[in-house]
Protein backbone atom coordinates (compact mmCIF):
# COMPACT_ATOMS: atom_id res chain seq x y z
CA UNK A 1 -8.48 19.94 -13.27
CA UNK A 2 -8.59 20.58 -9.55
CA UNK A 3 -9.94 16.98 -8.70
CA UNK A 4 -6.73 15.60 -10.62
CA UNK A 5 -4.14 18.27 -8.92
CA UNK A 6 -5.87 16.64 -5.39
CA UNK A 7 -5.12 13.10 -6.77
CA UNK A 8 -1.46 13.92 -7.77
CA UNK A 9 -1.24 15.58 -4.33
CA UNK A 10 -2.55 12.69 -2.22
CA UNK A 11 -0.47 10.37 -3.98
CA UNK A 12 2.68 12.78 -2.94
CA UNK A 13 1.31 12.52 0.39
CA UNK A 14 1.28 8.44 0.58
CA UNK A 15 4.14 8.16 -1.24
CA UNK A 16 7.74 7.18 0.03
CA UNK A 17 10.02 9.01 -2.12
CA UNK A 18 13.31 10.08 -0.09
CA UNK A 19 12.39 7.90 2.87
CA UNK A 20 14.93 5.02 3.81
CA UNK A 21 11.94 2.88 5.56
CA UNK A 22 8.80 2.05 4.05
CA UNK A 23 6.07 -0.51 4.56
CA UNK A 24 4.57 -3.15 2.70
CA UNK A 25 1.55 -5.13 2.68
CA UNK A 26 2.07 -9.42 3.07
CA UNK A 27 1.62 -10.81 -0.16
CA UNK A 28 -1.81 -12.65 1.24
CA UNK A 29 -2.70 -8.96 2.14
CA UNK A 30 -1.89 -7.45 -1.13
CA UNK A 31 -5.24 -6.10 -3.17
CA UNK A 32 -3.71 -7.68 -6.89
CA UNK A 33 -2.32 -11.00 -5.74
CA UNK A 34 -5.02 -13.15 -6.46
CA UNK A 35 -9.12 -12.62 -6.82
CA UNK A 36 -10.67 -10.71 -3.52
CA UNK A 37 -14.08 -10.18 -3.48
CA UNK A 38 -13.85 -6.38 -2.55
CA UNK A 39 -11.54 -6.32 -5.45
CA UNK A 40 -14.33 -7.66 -7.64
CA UNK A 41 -16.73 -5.37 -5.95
CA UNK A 42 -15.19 -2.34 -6.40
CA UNK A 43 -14.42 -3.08 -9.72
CA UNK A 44 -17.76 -3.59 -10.91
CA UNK A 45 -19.00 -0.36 -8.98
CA UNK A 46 -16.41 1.65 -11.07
CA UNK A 47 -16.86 0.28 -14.27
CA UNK A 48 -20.48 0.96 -14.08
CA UNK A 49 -19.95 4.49 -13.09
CA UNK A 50 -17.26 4.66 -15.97
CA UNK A 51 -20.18 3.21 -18.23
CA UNK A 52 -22.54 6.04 -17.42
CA UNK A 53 -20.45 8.70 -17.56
CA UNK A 54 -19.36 7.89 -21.44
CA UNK A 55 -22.95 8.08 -22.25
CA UNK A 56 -24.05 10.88 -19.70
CA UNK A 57 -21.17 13.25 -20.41
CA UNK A 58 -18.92 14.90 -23.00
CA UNK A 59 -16.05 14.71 -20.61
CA UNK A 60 -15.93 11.07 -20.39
CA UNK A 61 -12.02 10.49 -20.92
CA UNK A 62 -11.44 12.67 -17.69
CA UNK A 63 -14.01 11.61 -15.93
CA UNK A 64 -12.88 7.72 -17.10
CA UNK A 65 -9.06 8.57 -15.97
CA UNK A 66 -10.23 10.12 -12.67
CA UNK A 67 -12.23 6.49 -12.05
CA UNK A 68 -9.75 4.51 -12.92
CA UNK A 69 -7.38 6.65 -10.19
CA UNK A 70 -10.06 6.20 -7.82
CA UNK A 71 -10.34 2.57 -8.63
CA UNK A 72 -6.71 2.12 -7.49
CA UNK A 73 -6.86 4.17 -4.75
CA UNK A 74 -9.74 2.77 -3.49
CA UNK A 75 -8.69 -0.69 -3.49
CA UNK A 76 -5.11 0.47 -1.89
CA UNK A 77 -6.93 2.37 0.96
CA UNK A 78 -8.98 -0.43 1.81
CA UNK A 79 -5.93 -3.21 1.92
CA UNK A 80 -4.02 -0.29 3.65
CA UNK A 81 -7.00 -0.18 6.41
CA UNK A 82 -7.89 -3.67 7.29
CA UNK A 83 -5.00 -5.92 6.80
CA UNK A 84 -3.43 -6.95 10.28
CA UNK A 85 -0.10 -6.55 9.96
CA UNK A 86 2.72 -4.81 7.89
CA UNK A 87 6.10 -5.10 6.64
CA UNK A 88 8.89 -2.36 7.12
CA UNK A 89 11.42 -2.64 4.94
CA UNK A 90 14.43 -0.76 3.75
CA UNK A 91 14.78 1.41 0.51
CA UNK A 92 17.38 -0.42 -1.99
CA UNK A 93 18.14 1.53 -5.40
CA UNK A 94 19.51 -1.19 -7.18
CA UNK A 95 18.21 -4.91 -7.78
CA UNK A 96 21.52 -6.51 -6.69
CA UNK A 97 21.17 -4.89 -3.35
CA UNK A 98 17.97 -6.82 -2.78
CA UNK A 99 19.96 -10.23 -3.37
CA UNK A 100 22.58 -9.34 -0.43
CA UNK A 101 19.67 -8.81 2.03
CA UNK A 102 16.11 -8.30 1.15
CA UNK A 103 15.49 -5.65 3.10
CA UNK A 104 13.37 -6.55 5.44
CA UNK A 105 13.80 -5.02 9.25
CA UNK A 106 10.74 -5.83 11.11
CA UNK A 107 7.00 -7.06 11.05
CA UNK A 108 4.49 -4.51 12.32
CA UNK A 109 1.35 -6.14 13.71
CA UNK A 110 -1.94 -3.27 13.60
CA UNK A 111 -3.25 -3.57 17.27
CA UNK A 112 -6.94 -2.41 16.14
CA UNK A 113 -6.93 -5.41 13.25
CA UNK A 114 -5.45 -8.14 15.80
CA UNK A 115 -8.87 -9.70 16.19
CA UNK A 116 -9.45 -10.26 12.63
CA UNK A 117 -6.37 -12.25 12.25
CA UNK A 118 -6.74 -15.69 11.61
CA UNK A 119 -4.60 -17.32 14.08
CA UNK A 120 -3.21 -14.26 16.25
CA UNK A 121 -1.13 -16.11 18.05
CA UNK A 122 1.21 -16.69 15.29
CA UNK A 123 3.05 -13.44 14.63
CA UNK A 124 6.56 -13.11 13.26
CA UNK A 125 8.99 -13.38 15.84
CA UNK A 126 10.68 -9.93 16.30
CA UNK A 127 7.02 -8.36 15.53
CA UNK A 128 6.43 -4.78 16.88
CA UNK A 129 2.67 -3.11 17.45
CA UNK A 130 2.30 -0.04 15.20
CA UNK A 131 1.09 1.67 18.54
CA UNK A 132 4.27 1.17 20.31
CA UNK A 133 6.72 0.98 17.38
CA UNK A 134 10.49 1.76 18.08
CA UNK A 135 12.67 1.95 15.41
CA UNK A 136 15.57 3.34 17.18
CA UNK A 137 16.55 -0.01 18.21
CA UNK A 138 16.37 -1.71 14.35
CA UNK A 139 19.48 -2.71 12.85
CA UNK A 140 19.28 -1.36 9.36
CA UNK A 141 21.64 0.20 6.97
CA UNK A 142 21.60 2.85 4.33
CA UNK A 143 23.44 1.61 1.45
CA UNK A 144 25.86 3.85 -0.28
CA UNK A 145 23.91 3.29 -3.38
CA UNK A 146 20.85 5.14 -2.10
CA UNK A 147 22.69 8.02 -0.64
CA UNK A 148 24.62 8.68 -3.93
């Protein structure tokens, strides 16, 4: 029960409830668009540990819900660690405030991943470093639809 309360609690943590800025992974960068080997890899590790523990303990559905979380959170943190660069985007309540503007203030480029990029050179224009990120400057709005 304590291993699930840390779960919940880490996903609080991460989370970006009640925040008018958030970030996003590129859709090349995201861990479910498409097959990734780690993806693979860290599926196969889990299921196999999900495999044992049906057969090497009574507690299997907890122990099979706490893998799965881990699964997840697993593949998340490692997208989250080594993709390159990041999206910071705007919270929008409703789906027809997406189709105004999508939301979208600035590209954030991680310094400490810039040499794994493919072509580094090619950055969005407007990028910002996370290191030396400003967003004091950024033109975005917060629509009366969040705030109410």
């Amino acid at each position: 029960m304590i291993v699930l309360c840390f779960f919940i609690a880490s996903y609080v943590m991460i989370s970006n409830v009640s925040t008018h800025l958030y970030l996003i992974l590129p859709l090349e960068n995201q861990p479910f668009s498409g097959i990734k080997l780690h993806v693979v890899l860290f599926g196969l590790f889990h299921l196999a540990v999900g495999i044992a523990s049906v057969f090497l303990t009574k507690f299997w559905p907890i122990c099979v819900l706490l893998l799965l979380s881990s699964f997840v959170f697993s593949i998340n943190a490692w997208s989250c660690f080594f993709t390159p660069s990041y999206i910071l985007c705007e919270h929008r309540k409703y789906e027809e405030d997406m189709l105004k503007s999508p939301g979208i203030i600035c590209h954030v480029a991680v310094r400490r991943n810039l040499g794994k990029m493919k072509d580094p050179m090619n950055l969005p224009i407007g990028f910002q470093f996370d290191d030396q990120l400003d967003v004091s400057g950024l033109q975005y709005e917060v629509l009366m639809s969040y705030k109410g």
